[in-house]
PDB file of N, CA and C in Angstrom:
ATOM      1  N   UNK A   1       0.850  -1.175   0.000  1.00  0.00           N
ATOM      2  CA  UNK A   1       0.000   0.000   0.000  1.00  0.00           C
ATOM      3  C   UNK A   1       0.893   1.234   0.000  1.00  0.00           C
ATOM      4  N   UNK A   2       0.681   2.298  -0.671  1.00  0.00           N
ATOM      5  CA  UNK A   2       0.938   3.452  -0.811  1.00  0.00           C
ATOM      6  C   UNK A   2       0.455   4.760  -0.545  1.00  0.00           C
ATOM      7  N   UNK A   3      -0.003   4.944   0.856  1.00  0.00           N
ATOM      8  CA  UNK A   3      -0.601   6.098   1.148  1.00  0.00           C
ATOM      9  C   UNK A   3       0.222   6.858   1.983  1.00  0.00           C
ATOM     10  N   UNK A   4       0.178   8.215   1.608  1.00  0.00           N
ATOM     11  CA  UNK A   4       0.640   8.989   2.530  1.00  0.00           C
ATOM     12  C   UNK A   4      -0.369  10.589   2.844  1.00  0.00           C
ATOM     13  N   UNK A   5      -0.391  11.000   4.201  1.00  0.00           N
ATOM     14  CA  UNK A   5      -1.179  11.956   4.516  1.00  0.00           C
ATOM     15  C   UNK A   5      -0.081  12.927   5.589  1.00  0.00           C
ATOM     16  N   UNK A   6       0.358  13.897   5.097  1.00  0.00           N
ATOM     17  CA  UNK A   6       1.112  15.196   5.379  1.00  0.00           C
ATOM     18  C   UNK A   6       0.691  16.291   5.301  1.00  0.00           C
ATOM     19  N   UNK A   7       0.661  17.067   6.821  1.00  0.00           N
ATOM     20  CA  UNK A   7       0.719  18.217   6.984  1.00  0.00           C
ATOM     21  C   UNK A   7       1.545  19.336   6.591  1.00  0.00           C
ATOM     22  N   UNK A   8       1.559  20.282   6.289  1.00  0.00           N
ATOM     23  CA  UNK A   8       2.789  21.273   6.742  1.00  0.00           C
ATOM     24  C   UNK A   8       2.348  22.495   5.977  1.00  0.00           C
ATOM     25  N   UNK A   9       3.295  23.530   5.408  1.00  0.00           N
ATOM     26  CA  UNK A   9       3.409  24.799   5.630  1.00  0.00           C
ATOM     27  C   UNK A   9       4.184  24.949   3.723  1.00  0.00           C
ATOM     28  N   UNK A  10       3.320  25.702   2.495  1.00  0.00           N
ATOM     29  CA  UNK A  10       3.743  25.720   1.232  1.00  0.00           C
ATOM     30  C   UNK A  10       5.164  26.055   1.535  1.00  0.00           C
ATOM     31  N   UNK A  11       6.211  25.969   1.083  1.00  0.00           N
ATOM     32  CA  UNK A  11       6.945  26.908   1.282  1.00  0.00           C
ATOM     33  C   UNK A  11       7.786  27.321  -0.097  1.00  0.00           C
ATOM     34  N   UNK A  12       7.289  26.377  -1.126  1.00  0.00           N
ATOM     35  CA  UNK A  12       7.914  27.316  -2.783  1.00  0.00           C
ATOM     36  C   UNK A  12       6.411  26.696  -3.634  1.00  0.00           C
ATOM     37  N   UNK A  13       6.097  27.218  -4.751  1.00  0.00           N
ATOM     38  CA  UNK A  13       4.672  27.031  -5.252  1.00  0.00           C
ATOM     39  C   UNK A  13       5.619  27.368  -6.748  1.00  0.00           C
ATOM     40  N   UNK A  14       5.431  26.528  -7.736  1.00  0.00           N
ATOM     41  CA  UNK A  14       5.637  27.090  -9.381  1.00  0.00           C
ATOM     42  C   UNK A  14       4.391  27.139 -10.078  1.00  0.00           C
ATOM     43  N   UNK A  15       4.664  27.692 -11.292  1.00  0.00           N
ATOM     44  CA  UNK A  15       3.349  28.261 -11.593  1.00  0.00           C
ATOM     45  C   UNK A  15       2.837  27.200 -12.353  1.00  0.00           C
ATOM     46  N   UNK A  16       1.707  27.018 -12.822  1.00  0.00           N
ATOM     47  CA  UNK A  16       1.005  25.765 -13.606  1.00  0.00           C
ATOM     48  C   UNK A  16       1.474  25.409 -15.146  1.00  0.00           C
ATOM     49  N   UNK A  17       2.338  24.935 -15.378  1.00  0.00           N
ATOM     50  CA  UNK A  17       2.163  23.990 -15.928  1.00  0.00           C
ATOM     51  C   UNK A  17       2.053  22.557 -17.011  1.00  0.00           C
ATOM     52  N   UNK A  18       1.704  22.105 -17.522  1.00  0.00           N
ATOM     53  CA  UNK A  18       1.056  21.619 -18.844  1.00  0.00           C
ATOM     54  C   UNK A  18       2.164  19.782 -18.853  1.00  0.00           C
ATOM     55  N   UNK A  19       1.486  18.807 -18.749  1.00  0.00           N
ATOM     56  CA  UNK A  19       2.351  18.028 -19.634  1.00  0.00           C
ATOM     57  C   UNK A  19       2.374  17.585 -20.984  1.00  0.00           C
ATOM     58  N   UNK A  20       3.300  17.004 -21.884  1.00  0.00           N
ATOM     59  CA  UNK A  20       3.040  16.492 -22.999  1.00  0.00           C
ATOM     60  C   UNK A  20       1.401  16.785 -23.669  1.00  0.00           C
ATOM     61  N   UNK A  21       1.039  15.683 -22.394  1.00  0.00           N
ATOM     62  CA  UNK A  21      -0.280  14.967 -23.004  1.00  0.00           C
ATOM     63  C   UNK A  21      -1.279  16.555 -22.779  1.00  0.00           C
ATOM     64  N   UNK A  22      -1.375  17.246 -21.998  1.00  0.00           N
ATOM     65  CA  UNK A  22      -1.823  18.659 -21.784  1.00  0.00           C
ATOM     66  C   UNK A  22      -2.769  18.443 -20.413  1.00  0.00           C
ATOM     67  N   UNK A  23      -1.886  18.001 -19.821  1.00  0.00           N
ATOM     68  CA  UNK A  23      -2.905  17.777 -18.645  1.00  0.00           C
ATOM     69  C   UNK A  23      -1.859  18.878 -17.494  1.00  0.00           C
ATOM     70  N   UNK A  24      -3.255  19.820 -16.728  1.00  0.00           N
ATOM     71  CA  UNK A  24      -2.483  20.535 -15.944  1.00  0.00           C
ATOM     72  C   UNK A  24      -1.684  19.904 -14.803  1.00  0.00           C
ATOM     73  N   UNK A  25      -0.075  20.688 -14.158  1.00  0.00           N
ATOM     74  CA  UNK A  25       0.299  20.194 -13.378  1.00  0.00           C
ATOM     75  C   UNK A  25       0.688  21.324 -12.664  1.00  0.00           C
ATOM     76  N   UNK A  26       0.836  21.151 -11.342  1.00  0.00           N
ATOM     77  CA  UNK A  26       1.316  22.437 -10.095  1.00  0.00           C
ATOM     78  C   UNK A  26       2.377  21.484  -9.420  1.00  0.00           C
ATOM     79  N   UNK A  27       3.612  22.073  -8.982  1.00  0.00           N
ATOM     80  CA  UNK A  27       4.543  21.699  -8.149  1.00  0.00           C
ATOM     81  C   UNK A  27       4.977  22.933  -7.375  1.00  0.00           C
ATOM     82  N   UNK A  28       4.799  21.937  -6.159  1.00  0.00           N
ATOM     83  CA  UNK A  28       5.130  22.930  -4.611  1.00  0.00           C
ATOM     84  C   UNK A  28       6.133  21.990  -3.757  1.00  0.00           C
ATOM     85  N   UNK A  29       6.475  22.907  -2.421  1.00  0.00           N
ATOM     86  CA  UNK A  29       7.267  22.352  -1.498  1.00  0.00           C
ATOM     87  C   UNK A  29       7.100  22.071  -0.715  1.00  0.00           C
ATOM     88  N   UNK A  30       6.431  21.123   0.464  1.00  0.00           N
ATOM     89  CA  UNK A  30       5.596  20.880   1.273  1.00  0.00           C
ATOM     90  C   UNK A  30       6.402  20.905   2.842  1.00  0.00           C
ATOM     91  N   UNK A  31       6.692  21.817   3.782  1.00  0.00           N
ATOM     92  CA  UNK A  31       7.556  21.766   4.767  1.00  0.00           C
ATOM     93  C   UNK A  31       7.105  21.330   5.701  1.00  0.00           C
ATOM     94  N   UNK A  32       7.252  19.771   6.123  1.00  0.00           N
ATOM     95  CA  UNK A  32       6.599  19.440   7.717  1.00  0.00           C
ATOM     96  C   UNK A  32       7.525  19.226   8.627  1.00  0.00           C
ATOM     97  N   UNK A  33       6.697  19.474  10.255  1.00  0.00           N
ATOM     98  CA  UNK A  33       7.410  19.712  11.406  1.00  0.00           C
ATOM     99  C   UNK A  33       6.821  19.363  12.439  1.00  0.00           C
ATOM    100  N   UNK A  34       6.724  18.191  13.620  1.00  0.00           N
ATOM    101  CA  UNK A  34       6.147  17.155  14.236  1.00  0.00           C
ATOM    102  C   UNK A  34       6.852  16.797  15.461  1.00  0.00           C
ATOM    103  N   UNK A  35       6.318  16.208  16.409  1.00  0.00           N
ATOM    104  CA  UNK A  35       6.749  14.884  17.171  1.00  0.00           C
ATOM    105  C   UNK A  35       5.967  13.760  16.802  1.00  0.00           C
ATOM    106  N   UNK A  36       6.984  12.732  16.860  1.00  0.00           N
ATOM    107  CA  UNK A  36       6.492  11.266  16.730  1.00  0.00           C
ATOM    108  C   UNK A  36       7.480  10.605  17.445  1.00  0.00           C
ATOM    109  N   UNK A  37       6.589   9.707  17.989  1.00  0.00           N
ATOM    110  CA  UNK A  37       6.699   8.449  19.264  1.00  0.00           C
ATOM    111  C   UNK A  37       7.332   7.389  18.148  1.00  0.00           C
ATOM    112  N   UNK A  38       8.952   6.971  18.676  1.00  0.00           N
ATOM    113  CA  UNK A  38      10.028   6.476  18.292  1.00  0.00           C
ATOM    114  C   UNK A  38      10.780   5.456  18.950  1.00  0.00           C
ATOM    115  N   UNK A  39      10.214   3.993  19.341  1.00  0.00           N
ATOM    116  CA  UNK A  39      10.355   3.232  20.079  1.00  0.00           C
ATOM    117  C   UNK A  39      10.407   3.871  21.801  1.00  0.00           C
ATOM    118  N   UNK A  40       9.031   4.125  21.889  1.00  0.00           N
ATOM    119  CA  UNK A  40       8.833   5.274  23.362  1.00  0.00           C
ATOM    120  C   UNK A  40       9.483   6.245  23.694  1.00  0.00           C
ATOM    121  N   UNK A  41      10.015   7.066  22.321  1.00  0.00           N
ATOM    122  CA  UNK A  41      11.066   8.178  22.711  1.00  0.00           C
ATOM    123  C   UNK A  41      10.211   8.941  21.812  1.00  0.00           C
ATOM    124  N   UNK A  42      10.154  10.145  22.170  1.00  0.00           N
ATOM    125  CA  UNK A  42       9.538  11.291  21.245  1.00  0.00           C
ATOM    126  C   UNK A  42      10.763  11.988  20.035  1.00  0.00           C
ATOM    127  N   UNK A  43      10.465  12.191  19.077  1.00  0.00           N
ATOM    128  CA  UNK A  43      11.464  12.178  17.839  1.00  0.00           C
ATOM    129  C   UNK A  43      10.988  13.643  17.380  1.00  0.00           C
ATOM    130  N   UNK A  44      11.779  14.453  17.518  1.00  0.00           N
ATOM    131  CA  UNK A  44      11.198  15.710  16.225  1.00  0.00           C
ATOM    132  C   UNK A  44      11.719  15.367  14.718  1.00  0.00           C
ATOM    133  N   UNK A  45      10.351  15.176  13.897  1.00  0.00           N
ATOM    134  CA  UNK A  45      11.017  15.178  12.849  1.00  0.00           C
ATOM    135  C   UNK A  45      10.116  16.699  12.067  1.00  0.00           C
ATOM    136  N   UNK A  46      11.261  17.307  11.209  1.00  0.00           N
ATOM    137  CA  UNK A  46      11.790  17.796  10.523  1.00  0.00           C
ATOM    138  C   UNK A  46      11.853  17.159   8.674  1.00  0.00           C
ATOM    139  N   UNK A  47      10.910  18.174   7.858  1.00  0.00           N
ATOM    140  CA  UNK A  47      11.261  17.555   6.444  1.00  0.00           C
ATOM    141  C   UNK A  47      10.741  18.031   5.391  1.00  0.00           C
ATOM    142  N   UNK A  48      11.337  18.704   3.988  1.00  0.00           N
ATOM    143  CA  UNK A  48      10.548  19.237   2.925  1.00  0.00           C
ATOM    144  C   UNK A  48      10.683  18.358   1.712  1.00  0.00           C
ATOM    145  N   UNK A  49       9.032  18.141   1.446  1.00  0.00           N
ATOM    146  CA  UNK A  49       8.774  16.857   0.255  1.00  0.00           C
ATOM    147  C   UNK A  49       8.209  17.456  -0.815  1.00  0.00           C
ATOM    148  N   UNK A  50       8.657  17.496  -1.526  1.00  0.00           N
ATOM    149  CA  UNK A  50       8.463  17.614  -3.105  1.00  0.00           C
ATOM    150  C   UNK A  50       6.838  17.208  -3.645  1.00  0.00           C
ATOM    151  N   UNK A  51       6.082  18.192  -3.943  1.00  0.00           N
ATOM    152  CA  UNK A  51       4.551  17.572  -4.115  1.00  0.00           C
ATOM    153  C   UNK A  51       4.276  18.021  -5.619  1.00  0.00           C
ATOM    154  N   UNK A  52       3.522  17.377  -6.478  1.00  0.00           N
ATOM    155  CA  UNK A  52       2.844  17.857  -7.387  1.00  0.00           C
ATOM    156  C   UNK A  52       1.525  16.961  -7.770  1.00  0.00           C
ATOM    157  N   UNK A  53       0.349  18.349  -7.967  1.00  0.00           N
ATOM    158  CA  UNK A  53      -1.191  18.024  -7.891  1.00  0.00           C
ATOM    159  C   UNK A  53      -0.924  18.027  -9.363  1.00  0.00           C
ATOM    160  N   UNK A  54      -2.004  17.340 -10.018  1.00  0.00           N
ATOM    161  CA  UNK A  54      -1.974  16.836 -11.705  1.00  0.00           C
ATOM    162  C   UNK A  54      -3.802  17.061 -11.780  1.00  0.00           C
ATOM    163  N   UNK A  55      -3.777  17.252 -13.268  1.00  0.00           N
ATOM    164  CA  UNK A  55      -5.607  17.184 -13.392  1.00  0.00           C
ATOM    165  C   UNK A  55      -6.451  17.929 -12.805  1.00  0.00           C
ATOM    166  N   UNK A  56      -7.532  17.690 -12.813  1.00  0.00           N
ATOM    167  CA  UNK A  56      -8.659  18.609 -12.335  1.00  0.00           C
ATOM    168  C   UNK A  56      -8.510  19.632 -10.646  1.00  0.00           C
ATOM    169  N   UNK A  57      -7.466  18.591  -9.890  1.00  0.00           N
ATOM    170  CA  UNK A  57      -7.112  19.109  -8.496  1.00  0.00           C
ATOM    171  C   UNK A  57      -6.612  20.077  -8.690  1.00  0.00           C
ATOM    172  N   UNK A  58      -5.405  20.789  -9.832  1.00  0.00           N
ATOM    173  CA  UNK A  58      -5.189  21.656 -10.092  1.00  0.00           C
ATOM    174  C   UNK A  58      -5.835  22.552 -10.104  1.00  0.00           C
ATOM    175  N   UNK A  59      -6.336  22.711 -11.147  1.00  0.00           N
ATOM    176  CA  UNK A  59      -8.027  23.934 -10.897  1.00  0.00           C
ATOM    177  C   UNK A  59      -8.027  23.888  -9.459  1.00  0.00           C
ATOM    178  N   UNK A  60      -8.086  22.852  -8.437  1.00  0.00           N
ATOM    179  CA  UNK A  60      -8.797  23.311  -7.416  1.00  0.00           C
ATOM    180  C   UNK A  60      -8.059  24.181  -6.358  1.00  0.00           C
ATOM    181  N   UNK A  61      -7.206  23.450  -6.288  1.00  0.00           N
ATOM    182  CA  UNK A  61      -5.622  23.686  -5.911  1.00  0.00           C
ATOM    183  C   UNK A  61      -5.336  25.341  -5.895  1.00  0.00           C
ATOM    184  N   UNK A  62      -5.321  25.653  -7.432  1.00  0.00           N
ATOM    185  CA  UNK A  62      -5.390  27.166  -7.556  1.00  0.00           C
ATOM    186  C   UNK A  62      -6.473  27.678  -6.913  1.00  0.00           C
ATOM    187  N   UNK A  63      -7.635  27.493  -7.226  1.00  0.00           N
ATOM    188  CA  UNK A  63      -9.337  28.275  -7.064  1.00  0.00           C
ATOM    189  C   UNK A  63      -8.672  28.569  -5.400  1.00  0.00           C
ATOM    190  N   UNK A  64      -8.157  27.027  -4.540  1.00  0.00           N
ATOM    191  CA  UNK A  64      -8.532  27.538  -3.183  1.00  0.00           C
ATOM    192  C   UNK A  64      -7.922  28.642  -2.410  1.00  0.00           C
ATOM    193  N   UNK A  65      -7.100  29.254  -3.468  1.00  0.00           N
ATOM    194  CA  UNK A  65      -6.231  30.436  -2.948  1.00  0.00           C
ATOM    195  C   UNK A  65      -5.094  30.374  -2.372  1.00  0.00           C
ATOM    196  N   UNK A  66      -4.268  28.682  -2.337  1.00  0.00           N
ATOM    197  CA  UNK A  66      -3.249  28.532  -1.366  1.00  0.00           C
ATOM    198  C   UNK A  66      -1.832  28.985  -1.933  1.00  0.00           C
ATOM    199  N   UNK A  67      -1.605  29.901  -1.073  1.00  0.00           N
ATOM    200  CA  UNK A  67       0.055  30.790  -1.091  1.00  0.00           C
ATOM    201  C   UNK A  67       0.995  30.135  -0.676  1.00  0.00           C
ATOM    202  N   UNK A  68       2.451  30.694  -0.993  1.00  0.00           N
ATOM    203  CA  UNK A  68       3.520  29.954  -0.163  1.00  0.00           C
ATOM    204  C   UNK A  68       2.902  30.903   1.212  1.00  0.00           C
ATOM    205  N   UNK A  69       3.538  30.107   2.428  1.00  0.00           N
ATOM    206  CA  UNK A  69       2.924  30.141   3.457  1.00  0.00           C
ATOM    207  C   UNK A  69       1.988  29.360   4.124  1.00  0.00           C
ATOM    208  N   UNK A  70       0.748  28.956   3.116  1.00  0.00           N
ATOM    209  CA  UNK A  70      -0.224  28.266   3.610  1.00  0.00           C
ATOM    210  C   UNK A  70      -0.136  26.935   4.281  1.00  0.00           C
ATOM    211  N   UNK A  71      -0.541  26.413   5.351  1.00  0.00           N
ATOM    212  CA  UNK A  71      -1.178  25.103   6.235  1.00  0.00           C
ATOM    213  C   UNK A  71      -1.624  24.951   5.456  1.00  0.00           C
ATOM    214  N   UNK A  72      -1.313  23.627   5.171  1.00  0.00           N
ATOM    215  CA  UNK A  72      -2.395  22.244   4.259  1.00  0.00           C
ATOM    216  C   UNK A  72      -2.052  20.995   4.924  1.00  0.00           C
ATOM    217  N   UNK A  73      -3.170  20.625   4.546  1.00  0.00           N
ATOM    218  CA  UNK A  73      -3.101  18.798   4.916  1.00  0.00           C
ATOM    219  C   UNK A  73      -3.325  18.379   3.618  1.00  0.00           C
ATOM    220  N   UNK A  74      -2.049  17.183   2.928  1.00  0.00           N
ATOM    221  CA  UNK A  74      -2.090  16.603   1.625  1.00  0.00           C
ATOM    222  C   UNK A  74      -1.960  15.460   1.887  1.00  0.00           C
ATOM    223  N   UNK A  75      -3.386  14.722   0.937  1.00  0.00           N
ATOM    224  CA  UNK A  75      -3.720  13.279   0.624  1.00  0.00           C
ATOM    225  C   UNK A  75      -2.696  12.545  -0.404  1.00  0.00           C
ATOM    226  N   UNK A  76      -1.996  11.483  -0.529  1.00  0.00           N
ATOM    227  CA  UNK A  76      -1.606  10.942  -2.183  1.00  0.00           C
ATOM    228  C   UNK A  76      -0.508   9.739  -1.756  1.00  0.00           C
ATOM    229  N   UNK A  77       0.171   9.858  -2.089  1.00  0.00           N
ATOM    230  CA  UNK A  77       1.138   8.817  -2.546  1.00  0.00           C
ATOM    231  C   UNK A  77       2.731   8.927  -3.237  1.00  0.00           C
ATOM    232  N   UNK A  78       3.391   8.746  -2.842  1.00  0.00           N
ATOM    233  CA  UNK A  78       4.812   8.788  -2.945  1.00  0.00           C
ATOM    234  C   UNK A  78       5.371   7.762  -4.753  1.00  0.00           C
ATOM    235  N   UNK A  79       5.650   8.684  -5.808  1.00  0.00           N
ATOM    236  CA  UNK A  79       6.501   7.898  -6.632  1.00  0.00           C
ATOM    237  C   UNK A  79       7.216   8.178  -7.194  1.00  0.00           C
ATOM    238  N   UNK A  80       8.219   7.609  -8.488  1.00  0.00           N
ATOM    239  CA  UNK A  80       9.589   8.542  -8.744  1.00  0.00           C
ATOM    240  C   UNK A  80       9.263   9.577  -9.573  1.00  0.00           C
ATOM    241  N   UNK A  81      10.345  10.591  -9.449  1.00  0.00           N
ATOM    242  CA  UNK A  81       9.856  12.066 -10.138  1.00  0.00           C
ATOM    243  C   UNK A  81      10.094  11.370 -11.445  1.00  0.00           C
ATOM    244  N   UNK A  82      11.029  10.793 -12.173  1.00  0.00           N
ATOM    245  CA  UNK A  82      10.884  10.312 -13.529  1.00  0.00           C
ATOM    246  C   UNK A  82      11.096   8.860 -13.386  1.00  0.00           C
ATOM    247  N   UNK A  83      10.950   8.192 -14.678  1.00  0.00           N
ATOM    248  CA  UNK A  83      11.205   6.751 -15.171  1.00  0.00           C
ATOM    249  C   UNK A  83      12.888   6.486 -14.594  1.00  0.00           C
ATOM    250  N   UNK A  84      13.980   7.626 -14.704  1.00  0.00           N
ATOM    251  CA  UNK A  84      15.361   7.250 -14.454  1.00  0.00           C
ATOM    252  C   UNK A  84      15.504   7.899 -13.488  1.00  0.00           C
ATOM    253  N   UNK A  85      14.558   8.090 -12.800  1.00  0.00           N
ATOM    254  CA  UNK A  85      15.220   9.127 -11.299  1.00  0.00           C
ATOM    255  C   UNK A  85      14.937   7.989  -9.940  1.00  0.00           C
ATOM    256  N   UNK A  86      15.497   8.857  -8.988  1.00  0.00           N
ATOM    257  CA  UNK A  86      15.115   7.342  -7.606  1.00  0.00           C
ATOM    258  C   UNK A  86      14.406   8.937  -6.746  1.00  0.00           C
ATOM    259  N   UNK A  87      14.532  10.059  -7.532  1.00  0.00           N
ATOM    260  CA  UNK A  87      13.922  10.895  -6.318  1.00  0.00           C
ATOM    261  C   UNK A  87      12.553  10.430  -6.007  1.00  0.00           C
ATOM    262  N   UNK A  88      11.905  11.103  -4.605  1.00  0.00           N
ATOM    263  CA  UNK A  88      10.702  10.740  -4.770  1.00  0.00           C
ATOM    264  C   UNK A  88       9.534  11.981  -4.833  1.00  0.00           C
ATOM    265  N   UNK A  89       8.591  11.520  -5.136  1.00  0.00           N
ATOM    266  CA  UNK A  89       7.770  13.110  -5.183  1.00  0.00           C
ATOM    267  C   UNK A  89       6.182  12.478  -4.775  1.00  0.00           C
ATOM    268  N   UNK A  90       5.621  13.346  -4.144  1.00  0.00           N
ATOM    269  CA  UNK A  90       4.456  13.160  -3.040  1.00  0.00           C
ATOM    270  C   UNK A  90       3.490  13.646  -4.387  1.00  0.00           C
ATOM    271  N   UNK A  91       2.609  12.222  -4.862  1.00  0.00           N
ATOM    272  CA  UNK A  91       1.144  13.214  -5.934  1.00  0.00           C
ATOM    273  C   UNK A  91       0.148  13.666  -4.783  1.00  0.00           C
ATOM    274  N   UNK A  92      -0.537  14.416  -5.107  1.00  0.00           N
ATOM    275  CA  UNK A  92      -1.372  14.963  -4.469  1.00  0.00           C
ATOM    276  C   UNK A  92      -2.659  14.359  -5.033  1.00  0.00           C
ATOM    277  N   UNK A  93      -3.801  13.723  -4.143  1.00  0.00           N
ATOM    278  CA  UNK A  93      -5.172  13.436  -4.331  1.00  0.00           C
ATOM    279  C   UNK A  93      -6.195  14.006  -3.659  1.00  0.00           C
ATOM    280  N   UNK A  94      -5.912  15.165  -2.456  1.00  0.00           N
ATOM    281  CA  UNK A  94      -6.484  15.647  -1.494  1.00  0.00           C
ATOM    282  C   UNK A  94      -5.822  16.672  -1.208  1.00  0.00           C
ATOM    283  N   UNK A  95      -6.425  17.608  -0.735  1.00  0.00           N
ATOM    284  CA  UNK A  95      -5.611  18.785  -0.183  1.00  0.00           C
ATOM    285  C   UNK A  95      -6.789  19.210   0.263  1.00  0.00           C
ATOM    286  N   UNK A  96      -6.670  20.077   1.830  1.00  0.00           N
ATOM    287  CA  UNK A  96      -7.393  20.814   2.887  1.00  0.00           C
ATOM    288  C   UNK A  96      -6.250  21.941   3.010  1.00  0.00           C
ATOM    289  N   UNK A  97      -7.030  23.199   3.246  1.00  0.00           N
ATOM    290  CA  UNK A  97      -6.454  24.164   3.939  1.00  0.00           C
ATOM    291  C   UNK A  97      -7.025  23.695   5.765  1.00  0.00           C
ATOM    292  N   UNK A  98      -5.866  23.874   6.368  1.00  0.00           N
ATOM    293  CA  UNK A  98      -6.228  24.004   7.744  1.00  0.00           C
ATOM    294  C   UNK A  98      -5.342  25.511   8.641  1.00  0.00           C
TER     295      UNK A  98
END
């Protein structure tokens, strides 16, 4: 299974877009900052993940007004930024302003 659900804070936003096929795409920087319980030790973690919303979320993505700066909570899934890359990049299927 492949889910991931991250909080945090925009902190770079590029502008929209287009692939090949012409489907819109947005890429942002997603900065999260936490405690988590670490074999009964509390852990600060610290971390900025690479996100990009594709398709119709786009539209929404934009419409909802979110700035660098903004709290979000993002829905999606972790896969490689290309066919020859090992980076990883967070798609977006959900997004909340909180």
């Amino acid at each position: 299974m492949n889910n991931l659900t991250l909080s945090g804070v925009v902190i770079s936003l590029e502008p929209i877009r287009y692939t090949p096929a012409g489907i819109p795409l947005l890429s942002f920087v997603l900065q999260h900052a936490s405690e988590q319980i670490e074999a009964g030790l509390k852990r600060k973690v610290e971390c900025e993940v690479n996100a990009v919303v594709l398709g119709n979320l786009t539209g929404d993505f934009a419409k909802s007004n979110i700035q660098i700066g903004a709290n979000i909570k993002a829905k999606g899934f972790l896969a490689k930024r290309s066919a020859k890359s090992t980076q990883l990049v967070m798609h977006i299927t959900n997004i909340e302003n909180i």
